[in-house]
Protein backbone atom coordinates (compact mmCIF):
# COMPACT_ATOMS: atom_id res chain seq x y z
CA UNK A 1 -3.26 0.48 2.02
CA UNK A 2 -1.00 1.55 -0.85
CA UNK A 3 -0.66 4.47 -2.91
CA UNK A 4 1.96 5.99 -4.94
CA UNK A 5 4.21 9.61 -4.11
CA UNK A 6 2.21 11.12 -7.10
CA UNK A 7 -1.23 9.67 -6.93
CA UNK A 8 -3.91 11.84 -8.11
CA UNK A 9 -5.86 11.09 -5.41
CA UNK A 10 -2.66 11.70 -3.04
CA UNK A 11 -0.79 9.89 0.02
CA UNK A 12 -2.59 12.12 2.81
CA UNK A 13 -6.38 10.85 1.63
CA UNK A 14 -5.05 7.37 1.88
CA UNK A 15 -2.92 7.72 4.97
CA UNK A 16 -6.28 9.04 6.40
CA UNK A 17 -8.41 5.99 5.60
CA UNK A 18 -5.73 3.17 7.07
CA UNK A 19 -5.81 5.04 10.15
CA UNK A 20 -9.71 4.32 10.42
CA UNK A 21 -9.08 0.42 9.85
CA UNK A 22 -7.52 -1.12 12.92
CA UNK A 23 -4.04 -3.00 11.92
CA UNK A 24 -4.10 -1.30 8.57
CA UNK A 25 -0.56 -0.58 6.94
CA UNK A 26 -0.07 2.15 4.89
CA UNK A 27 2.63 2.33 2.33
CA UNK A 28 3.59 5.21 0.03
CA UNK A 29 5.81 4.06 -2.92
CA UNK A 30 8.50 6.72 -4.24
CA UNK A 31 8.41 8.15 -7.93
CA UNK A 32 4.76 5.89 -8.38
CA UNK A 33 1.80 7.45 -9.34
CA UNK A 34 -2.20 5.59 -8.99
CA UNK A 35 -1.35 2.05 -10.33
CA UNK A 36 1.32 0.78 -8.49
CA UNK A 37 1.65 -2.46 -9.63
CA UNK A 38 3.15 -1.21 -12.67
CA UNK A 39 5.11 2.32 -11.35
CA UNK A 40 6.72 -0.07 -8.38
CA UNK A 41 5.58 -3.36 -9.25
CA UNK A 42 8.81 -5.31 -7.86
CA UNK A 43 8.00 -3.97 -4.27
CA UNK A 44 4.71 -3.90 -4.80
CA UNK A 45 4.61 -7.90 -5.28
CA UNK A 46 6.69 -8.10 -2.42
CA UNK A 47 4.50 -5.97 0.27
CA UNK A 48 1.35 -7.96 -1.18
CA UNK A 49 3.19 -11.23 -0.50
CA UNK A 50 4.23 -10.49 3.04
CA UNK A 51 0.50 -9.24 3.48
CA UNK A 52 -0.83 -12.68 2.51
CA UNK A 53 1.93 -14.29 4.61
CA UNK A 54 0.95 -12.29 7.92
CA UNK A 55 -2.45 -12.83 7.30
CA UNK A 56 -2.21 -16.44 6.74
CA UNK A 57 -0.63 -17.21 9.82
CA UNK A 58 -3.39 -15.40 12.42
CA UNK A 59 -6.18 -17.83 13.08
């Protein structure tokens, strides 16, 4: 799960739900607010990609 440093909806409420889904990954992305695919969308991309990759590979 993703959020951003200044979502409105802020990093503890979402750190909170990843730990209720086993193997969930929580990332927080600095100076990004709710849509961070345009506040950090470079690293964004790039978490979302290794995501798919991991994912991919368990069968």
């Amino acid at each position: 799960m993703t959020t951003g440093e200044f979502d409105e909806l802020g990093p503890k409420l979402i750190e909170q739900h990843a730990k209720l889904i086993p193997g969930a990954k929580f990332i927080v992305y600095k100076d990004a607010a709710h849509v961070t695919q345009w506040d950090a969308a470079e690293q964004s991309v790039k978490d979302a990609r290794e995501f798919f990759r991991s994912v991919d590979t368990k069968k």
